[in-house]
C-alpha atoms as a PDB file:
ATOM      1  CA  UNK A   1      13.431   0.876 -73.763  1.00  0.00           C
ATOM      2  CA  UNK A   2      11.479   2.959 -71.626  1.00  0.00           C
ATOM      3  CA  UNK A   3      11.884   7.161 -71.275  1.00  0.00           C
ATOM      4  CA  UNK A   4      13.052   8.548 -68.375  1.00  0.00           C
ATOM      5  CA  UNK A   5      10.211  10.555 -68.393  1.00  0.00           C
ATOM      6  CA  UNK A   6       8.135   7.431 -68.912  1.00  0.00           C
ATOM      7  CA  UNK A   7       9.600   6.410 -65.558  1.00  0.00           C
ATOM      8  CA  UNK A   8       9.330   9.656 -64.076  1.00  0.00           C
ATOM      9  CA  UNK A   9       5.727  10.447 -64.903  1.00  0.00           C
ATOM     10  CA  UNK A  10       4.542   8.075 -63.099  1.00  0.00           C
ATOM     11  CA  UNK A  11       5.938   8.105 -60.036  1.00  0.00           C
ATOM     12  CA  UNK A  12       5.572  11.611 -59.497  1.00  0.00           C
ATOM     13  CA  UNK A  13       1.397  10.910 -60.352  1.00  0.00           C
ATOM     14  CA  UNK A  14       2.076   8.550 -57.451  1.00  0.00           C
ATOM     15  CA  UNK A  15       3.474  11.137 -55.347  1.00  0.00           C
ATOM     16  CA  UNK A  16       0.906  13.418 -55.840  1.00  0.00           C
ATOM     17  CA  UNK A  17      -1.742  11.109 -54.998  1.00  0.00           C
ATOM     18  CA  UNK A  18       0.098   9.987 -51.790  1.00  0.00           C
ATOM     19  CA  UNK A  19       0.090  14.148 -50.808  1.00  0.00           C
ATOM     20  CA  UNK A  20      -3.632  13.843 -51.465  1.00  0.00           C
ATOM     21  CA  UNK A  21      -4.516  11.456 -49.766  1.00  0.00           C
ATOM     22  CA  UNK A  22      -2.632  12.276 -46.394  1.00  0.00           C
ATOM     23  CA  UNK A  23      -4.393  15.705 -46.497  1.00  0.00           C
ATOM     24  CA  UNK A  24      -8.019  14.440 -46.812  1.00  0.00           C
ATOM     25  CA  UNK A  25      -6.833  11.828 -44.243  1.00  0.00           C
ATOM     26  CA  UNK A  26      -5.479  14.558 -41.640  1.00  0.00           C
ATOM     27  CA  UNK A  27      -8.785  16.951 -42.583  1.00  0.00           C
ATOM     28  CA  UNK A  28     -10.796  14.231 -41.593  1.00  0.00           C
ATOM     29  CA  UNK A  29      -8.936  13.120 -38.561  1.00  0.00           C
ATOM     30  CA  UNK A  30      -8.913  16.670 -37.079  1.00  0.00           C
ATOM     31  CA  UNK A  31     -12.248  16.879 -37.911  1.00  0.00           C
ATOM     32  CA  UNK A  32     -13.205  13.845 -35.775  1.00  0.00           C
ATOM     33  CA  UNK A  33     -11.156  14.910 -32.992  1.00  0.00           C
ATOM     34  CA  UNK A  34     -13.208  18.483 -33.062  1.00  0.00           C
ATOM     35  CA  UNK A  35     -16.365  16.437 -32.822  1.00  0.00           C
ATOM     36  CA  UNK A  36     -15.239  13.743 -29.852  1.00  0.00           C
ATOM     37  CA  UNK A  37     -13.537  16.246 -28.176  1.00  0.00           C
ATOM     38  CA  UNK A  38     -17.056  18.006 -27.612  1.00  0.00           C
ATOM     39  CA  UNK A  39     -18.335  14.495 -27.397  1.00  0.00           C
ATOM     40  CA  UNK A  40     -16.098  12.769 -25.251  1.00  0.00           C
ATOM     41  CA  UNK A  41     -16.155   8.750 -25.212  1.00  0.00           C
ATOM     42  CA  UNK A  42     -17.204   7.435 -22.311  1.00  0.00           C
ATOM     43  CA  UNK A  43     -14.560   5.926 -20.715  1.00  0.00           C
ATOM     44  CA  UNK A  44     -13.008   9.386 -19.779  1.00  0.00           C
ATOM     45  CA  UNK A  45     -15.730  10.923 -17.682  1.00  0.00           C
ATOM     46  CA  UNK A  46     -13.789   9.903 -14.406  1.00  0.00           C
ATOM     47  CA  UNK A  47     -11.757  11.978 -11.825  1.00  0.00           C
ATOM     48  CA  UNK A  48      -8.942  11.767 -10.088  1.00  0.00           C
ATOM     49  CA  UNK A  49      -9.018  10.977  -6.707  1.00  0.00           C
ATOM     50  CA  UNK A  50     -10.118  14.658  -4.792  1.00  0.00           C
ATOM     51  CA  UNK A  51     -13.079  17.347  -5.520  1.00  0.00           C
ATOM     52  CA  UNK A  52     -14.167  18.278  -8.756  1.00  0.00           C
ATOM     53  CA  UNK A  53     -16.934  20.318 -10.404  1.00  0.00           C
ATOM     54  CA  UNK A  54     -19.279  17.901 -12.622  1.00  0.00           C
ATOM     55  CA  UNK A  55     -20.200  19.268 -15.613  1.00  0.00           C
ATOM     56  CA  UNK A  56     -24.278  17.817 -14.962  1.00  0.00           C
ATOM     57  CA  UNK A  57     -25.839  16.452 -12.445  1.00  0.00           C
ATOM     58  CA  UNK A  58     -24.371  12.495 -11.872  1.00  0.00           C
ATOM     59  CA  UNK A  59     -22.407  13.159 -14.842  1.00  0.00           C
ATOM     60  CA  UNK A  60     -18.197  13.776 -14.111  1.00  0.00           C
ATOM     61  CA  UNK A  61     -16.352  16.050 -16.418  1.00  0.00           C
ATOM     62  CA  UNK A  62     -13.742  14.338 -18.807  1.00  0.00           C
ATOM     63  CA  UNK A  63     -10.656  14.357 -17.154  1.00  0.00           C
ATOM     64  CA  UNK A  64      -7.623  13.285 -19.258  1.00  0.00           C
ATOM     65  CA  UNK A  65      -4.975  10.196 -18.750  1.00  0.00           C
ATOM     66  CA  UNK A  66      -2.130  12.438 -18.372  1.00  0.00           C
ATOM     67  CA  UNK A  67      -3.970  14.966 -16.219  1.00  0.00           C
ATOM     68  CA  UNK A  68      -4.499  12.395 -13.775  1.00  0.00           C
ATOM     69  CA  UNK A  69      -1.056  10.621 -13.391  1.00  0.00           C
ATOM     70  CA  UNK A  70       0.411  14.085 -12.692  1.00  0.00           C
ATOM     71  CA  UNK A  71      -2.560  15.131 -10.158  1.00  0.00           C
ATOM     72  CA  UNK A  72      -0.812  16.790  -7.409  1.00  0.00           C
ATOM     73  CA  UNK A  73      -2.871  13.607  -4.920  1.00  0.00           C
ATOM     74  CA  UNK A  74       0.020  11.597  -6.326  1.00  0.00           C
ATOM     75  CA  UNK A  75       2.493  13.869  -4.268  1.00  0.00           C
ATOM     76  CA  UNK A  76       3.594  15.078  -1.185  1.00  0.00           C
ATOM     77  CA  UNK A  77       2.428  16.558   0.728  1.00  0.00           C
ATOM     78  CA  UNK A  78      -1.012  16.164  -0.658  1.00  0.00           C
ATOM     79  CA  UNK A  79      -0.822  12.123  -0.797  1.00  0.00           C
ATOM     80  CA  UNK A  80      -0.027  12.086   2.822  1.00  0.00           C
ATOM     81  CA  UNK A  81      -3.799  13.554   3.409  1.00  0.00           C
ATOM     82  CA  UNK A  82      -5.524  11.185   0.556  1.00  0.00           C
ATOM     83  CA  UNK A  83      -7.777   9.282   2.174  1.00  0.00           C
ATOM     84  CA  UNK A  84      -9.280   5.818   1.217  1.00  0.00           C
ATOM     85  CA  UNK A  85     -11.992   6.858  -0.690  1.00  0.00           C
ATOM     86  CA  UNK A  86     -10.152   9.674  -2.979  1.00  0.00           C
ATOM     87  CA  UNK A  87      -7.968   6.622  -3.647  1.00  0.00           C
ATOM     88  CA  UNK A  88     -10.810   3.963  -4.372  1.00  0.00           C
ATOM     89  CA  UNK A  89     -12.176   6.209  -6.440  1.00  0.00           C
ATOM     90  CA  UNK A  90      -9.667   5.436  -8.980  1.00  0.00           C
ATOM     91  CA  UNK A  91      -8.184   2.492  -8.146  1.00  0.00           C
ATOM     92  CA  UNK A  92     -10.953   0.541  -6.846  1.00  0.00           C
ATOM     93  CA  UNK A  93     -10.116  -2.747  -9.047  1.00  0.00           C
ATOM     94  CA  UNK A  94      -7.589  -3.741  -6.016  1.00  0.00           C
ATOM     95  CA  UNK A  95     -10.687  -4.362  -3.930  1.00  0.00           C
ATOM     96  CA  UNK A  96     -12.936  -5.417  -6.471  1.00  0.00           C
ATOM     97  CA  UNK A  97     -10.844  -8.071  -7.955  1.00  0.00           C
ATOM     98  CA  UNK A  98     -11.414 -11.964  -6.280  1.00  0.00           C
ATOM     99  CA  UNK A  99      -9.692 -14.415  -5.817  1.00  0.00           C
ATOM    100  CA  UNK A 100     -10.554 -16.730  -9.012  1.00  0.00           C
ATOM    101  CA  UNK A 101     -12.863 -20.224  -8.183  1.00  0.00           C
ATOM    102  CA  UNK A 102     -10.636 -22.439  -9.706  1.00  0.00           C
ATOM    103  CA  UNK A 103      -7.081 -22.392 -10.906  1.00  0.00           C
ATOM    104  CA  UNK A 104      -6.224 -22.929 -14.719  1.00  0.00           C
ATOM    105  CA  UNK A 105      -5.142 -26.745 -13.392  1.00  0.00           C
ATOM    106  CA  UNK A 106      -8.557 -26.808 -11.583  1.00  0.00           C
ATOM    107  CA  UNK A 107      -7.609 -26.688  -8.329  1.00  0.00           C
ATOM    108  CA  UNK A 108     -10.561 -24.949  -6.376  1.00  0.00           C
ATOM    109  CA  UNK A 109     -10.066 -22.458  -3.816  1.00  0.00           C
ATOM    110  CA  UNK A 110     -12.733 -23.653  -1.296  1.00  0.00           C
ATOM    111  CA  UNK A 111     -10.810 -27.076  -1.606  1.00  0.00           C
ATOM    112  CA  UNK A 112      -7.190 -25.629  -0.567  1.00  0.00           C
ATOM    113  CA  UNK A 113      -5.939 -23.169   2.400  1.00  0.00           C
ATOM    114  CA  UNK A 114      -4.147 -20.235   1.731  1.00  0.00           C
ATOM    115  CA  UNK A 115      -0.908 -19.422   4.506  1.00  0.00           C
ATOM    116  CA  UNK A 116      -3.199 -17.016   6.250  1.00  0.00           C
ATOM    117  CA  UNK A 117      -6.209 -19.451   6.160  1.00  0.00           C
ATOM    118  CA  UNK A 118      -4.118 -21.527   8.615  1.00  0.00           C
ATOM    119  CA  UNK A 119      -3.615 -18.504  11.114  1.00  0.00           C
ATOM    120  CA  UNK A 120      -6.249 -18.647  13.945  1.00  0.00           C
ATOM    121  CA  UNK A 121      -7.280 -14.432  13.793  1.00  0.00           C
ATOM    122  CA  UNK A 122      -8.383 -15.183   9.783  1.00  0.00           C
ATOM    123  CA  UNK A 123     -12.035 -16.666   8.569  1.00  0.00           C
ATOM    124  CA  UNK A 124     -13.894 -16.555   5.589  1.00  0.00           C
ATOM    125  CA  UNK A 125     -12.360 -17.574   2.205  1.00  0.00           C
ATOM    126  CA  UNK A 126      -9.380 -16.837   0.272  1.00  0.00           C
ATOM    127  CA  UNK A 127      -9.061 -13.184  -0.684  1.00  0.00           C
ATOM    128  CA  UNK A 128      -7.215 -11.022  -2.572  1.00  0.00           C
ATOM    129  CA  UNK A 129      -3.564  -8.784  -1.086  1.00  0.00           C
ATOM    130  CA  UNK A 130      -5.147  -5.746  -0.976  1.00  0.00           C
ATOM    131  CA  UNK A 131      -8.602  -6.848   0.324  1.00  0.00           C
ATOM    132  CA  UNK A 132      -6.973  -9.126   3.214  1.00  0.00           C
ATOM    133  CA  UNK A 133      -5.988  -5.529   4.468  1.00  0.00           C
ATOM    134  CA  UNK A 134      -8.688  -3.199   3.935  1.00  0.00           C
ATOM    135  CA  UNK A 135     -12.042  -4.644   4.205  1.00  0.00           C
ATOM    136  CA  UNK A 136     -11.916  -8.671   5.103  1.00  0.00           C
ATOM    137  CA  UNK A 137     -13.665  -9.235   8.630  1.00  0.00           C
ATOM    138  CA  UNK A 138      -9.923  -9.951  10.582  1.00  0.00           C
ATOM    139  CA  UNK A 139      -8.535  -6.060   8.829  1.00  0.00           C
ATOM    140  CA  UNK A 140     -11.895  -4.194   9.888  1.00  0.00           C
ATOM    141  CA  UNK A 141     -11.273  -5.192  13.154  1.00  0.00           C
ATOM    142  CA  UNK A 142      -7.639  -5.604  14.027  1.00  0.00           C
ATOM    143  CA  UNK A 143      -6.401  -2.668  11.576  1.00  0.00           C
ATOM    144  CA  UNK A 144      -6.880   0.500  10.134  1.00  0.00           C
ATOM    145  CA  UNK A 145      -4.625   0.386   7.758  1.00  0.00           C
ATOM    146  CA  UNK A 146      -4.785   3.342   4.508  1.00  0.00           C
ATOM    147  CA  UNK A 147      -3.988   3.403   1.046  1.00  0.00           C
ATOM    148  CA  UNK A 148      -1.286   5.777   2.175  1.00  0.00           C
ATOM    149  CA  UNK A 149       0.012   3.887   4.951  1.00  0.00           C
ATOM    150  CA  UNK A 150       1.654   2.015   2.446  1.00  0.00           C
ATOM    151  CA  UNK A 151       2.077   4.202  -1.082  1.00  0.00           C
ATOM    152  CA  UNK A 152       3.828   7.584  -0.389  1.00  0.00           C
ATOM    153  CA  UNK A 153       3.062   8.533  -4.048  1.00  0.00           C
ATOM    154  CA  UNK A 154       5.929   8.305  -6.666  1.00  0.00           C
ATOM    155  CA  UNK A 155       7.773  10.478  -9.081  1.00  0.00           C
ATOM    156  CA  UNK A 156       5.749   9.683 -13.072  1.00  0.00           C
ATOM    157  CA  UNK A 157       8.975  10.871 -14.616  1.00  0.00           C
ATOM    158  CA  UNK A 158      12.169   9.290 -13.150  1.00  0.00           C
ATOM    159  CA  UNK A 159      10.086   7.218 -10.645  1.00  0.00           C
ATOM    160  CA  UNK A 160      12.146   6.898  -8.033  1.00  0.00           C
ATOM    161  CA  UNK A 161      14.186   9.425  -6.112  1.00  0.00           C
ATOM    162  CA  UNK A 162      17.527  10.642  -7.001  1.00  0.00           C
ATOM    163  CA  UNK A 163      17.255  10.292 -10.599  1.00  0.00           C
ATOM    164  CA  UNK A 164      17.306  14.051 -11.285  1.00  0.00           C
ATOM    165  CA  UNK A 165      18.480  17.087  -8.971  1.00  0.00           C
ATOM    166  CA  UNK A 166      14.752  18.074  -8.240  1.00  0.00           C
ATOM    167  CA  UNK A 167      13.014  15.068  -7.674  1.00  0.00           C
ATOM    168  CA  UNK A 168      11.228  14.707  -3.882  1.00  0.00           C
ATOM    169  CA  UNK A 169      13.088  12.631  -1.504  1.00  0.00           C
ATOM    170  CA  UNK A 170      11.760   9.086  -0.214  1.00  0.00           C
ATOM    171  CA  UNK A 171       9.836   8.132  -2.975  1.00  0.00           C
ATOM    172  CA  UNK A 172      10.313   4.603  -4.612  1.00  0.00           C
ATOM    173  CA  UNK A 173       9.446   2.797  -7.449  1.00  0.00           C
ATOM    174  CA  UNK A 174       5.558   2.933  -9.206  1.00  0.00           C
ATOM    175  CA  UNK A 175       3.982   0.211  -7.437  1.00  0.00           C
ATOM    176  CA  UNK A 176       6.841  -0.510  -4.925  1.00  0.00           C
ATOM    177  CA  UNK A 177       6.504   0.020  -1.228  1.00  0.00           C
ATOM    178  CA  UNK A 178       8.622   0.346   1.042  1.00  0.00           C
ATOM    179  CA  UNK A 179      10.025  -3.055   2.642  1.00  0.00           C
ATOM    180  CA  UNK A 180       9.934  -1.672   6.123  1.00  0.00           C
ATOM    181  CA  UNK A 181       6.550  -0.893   6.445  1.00  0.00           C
ATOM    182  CA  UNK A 182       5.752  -4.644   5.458  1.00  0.00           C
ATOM    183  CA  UNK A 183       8.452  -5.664   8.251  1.00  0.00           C
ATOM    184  CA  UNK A 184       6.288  -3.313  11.179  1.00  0.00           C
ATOM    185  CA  UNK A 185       3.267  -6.303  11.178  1.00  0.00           C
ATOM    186  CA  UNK A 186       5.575  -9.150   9.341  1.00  0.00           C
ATOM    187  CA  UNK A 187       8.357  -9.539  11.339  1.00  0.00           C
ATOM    188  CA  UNK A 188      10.757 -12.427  12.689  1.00  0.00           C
ATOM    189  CA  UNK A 189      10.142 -13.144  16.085  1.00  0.00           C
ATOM    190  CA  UNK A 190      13.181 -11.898  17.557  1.00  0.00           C
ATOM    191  CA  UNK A 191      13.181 -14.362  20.961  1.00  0.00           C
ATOM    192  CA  UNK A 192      17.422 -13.419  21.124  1.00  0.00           C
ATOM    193  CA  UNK A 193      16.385  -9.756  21.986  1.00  0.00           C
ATOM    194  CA  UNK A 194      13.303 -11.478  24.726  1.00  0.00           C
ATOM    195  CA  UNK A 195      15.872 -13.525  26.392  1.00  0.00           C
ATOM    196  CA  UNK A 196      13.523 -16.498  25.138  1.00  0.00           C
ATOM    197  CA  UNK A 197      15.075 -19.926  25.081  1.00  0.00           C
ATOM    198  CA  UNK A 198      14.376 -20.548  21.316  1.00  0.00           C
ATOM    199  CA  UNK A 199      11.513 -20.246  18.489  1.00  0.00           C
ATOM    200  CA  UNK A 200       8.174 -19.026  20.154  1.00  0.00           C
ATOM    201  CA  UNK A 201       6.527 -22.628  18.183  1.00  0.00           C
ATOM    202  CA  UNK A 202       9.332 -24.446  20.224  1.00  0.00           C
ATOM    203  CA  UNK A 203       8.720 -23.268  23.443  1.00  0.00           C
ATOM    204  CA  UNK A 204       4.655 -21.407  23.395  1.00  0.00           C
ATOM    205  CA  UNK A 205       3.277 -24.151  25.901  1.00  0.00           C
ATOM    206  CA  UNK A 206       5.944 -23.383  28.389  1.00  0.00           C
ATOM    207  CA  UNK A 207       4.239 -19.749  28.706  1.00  0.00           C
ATOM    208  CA  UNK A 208       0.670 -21.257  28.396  1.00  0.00           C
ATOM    209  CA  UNK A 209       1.079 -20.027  24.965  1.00  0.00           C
ATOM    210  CA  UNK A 210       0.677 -16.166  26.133  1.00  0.00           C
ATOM    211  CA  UNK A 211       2.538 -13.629  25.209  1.00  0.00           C
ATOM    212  CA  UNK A 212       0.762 -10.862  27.369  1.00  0.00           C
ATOM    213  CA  UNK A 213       1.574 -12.895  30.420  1.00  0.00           C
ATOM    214  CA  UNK A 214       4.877 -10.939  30.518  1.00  0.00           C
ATOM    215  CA  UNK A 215       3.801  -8.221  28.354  1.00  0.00           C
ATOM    216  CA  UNK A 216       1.605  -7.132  31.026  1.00  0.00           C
ATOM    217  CA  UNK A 217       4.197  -5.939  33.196  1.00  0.00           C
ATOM    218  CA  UNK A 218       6.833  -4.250  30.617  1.00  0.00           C
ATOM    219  CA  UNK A 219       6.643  -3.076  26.850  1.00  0.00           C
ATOM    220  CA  UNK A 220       3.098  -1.833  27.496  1.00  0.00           C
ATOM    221  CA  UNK A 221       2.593   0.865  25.164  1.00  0.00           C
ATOM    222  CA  UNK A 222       2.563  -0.910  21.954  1.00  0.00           C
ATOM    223  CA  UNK A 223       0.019  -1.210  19.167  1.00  0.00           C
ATOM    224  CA  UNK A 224      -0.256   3.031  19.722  1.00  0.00           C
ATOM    225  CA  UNK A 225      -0.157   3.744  15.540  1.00  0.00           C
ATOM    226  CA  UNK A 226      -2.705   4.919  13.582  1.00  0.00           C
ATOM    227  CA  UNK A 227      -2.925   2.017  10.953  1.00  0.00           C
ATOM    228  CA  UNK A 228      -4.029  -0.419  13.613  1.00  0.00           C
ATOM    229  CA  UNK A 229      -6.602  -0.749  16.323  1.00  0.00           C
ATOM    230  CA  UNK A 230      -4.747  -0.927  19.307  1.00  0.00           C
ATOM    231  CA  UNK A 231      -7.568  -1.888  21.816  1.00  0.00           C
ATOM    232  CA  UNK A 232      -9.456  -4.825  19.366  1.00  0.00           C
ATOM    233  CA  UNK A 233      -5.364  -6.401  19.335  1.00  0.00           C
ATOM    234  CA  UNK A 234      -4.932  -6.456  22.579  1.00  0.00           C
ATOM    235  CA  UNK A 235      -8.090  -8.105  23.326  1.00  0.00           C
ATOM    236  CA  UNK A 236      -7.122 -10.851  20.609  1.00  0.00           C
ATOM    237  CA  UNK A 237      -4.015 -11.377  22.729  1.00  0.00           C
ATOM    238  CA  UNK A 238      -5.566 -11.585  25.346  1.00  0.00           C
ATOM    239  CA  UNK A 239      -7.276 -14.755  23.954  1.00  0.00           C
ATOM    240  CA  UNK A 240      -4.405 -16.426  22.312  1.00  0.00           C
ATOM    241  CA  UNK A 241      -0.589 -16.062  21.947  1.00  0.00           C
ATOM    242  CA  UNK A 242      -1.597 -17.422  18.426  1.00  0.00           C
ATOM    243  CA  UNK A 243      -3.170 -13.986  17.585  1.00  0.00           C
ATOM    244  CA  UNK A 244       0.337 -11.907  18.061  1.00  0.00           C
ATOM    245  CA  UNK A 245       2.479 -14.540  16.967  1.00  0.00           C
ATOM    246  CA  UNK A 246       0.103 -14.558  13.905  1.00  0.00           C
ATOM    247  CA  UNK A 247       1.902 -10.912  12.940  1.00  0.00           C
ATOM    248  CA  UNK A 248       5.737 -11.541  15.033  1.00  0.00           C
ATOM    249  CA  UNK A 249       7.161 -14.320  13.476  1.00  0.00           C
ATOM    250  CA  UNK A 250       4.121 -16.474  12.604  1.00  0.00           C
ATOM    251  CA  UNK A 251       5.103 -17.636   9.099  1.00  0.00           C
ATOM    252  CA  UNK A 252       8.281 -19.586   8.360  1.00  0.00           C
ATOM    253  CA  UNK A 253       9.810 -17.038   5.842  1.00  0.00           C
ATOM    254  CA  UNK A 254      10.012 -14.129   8.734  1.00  0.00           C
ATOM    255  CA  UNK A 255      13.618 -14.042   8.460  1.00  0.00           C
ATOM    256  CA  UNK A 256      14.343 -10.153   9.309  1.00  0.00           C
ATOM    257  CA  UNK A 257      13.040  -8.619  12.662  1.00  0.00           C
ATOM    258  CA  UNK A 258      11.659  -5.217  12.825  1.00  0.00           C
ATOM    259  CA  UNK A 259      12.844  -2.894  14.895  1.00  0.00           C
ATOM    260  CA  UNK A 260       9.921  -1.739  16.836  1.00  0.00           C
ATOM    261  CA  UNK A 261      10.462   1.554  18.712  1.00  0.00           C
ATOM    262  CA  UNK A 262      11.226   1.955  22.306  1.00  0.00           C
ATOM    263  CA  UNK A 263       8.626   3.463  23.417  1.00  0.00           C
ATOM    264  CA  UNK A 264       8.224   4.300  27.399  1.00  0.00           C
ATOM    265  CA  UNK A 265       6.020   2.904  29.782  1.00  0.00           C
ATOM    266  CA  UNK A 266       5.187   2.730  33.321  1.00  0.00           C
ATOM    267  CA  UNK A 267       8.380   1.491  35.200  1.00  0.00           C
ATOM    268  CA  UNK A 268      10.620   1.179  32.348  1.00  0.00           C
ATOM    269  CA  UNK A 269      14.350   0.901  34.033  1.00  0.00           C
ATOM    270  CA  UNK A 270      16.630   3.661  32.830  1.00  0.00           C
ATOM    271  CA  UNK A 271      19.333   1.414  31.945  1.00  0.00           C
ATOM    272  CA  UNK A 272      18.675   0.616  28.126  1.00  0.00           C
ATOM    273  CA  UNK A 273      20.431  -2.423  26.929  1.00  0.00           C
ATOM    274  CA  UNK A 274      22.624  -3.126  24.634  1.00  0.00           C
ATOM    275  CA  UNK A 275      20.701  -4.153  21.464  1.00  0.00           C
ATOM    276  CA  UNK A 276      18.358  -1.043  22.275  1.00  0.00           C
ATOM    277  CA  UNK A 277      20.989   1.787  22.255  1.00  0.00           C
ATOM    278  CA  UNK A 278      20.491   2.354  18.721  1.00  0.00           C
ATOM    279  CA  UNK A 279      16.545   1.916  18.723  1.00  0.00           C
ATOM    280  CA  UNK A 280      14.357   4.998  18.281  1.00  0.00           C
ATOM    281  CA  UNK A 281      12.008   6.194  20.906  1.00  0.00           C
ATOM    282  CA  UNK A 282       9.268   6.605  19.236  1.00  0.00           C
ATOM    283  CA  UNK A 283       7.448   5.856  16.046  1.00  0.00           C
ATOM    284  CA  UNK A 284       7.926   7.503  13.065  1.00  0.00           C
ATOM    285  CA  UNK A 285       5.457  11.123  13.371  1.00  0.00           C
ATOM    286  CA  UNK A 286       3.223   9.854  10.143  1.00  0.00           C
ATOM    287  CA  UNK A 287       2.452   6.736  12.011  1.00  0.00           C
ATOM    288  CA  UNK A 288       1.681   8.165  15.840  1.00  0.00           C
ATOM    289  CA  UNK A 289      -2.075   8.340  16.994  1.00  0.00           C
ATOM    290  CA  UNK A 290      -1.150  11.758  18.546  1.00  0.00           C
ATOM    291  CA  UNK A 291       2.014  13.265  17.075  1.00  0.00           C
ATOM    292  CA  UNK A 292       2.384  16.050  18.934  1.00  0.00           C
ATOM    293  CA  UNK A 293       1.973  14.388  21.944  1.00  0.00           C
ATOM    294  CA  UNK A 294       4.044  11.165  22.253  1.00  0.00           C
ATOM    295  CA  UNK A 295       5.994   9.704  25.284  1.00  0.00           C
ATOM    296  CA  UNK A 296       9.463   9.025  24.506  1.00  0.00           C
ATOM    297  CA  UNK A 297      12.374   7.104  26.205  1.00  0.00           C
ATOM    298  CA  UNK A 298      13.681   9.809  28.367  1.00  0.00           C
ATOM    299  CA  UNK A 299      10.496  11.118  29.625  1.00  0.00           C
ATOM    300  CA  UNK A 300       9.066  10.211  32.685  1.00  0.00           C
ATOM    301  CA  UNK A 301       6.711   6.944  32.841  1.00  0.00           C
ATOM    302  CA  UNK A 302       3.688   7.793  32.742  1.00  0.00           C
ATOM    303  CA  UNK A 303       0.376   5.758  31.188  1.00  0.00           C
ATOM    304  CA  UNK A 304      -0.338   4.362  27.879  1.00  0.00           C
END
């Protein structure tokens, strides 16, 4: 029968060994991190989106993971001044991704049409969410819509607002937006509030399938936000009913109507009806062309 200092010896060897080892492993490790962290890999010589000093010419300084996600852009009341590019700059994959040739079944894109294929203000091929609204031929020239029109930046921590006493107010989930802004441009088309008999599919030949054939007369300051081009939509409606109905109530699964500010225009009565008396006058100050100079309800009618 075996010693317990047979037994003992040679664990504790073991031990010892173990200690050894760790050390030279940790020596080594720090080591290596002294050399890459005067040598950085390349995969970290990007910026956040904003200005930054390069450390050489076409070269960017390393800027870390953690450095970035907490980069005051990703805030208010900096995000609300990002622009497109200081976004891009990071996040460009959302416009550089395409829409795949073929799906794993091998169905092929240029043999099927997309819902927005079908809509008669879209050509060109199927494309991805985020490039259908920033640079496809139909956003360039019926939009301009920002990164920031839609992400108001979120809280890295909690991620949402309300989780802690000092998070920032009206912030939502990392990579959720806000349902409403959706709803401004993908609405139901609300024919109860138009006095409309039904549907505007139902009943769009009995208007000669025009919707500015009314709208020319009342609701004429419309389109006035800074996300969209007011004058290039107007001249698409001017074509075709098919090019508004395309964004108010075009698609089957519109089921919830926006609703759109009041704003005044040139003989508007001063009675406001019912299903108005609750509707704001105005759009919302991030969204108006000129926001410290915007018409409302009670003010006199004046132009667009």
């Amino acid at each position: 029968m075996r010693s317990q200092h047979g037994i003992y010896l040679p664990l504790a060897a073991a031990f010892l060994l173990g200690l050894t080892g760790t050390f030279l492993m940790s020596m080594s490790a720090a080591h290596g991190t002294s050399e890459s962290s005067s040598h950085p890999p390349e995969m970290t010589h990007w910026h956040p989106p904003g200005p930054h000093v390069m450390s050489t010419p076409g070269r960017l300084a390393p800027f870390p993971y953690q450095a970035a996600r907490w980069h005051p852009i990703h805030f208010q009341p900096a995000i609300s001044q990002a622009t497109n590019a200081q976004c891009l700059s990071c996040h460009h994959e959302v416009i550089a991704r395409r829409v795949r040739p073929a799906t794993p079944a091998g169905v092929r894109a240029e043999d099927t049409l997309a819902w927005y294929q079908t809509l008669e203000v879209y050509e060109g091929e199927q494309e991805t969410f985020h490039r259908r609204h920033l640079v496809t031929p139909m956003a360039t020239e019926l939009m301009n819509l920002q990164c920031t029109t839609c992400h108001q930046g979120n809280d890295p921590r909690e991620e949402a607002s309300g989780s802690a006493a000092d998070t920032q107010e009206g912030l939502v989930l990392r990579k959720q937006v806000d349902p409403n802004i959706c709803l401004m441009c993908h609405g139901k088309f609300n024919h109860e509030v138009m006095n409309l008999p039904g549907p505007w599919h139902e009943h769009a030949e009995m208007f000669g399938n025009s919707c500015t054939g009314c709208h020319a007369a009342f609701r004429t300051h419309r389109h006035q936000v800074n996300f969209l081009s007011a004058e290039a939509i107007e001249a698409a409606g001017e074509r075709s009913g098919d090019a508004c109905y395309g964004c108010h109530g075009g698609r089957s699964w519109y089921r919830i109507a926006y609703p759109y500010p009041r704003n005044a225009w040139p003989g508007m009565p001063e009675a406001i009806p019912a299903w108005a008396s609750d509707r704001p006058t105005e759009s919302k100050a991030r969204f108006r062309t000129d926001p410290e100079n915007t018409p409302s309800a009670g003010a006199t009618a004046g132009s667009q």
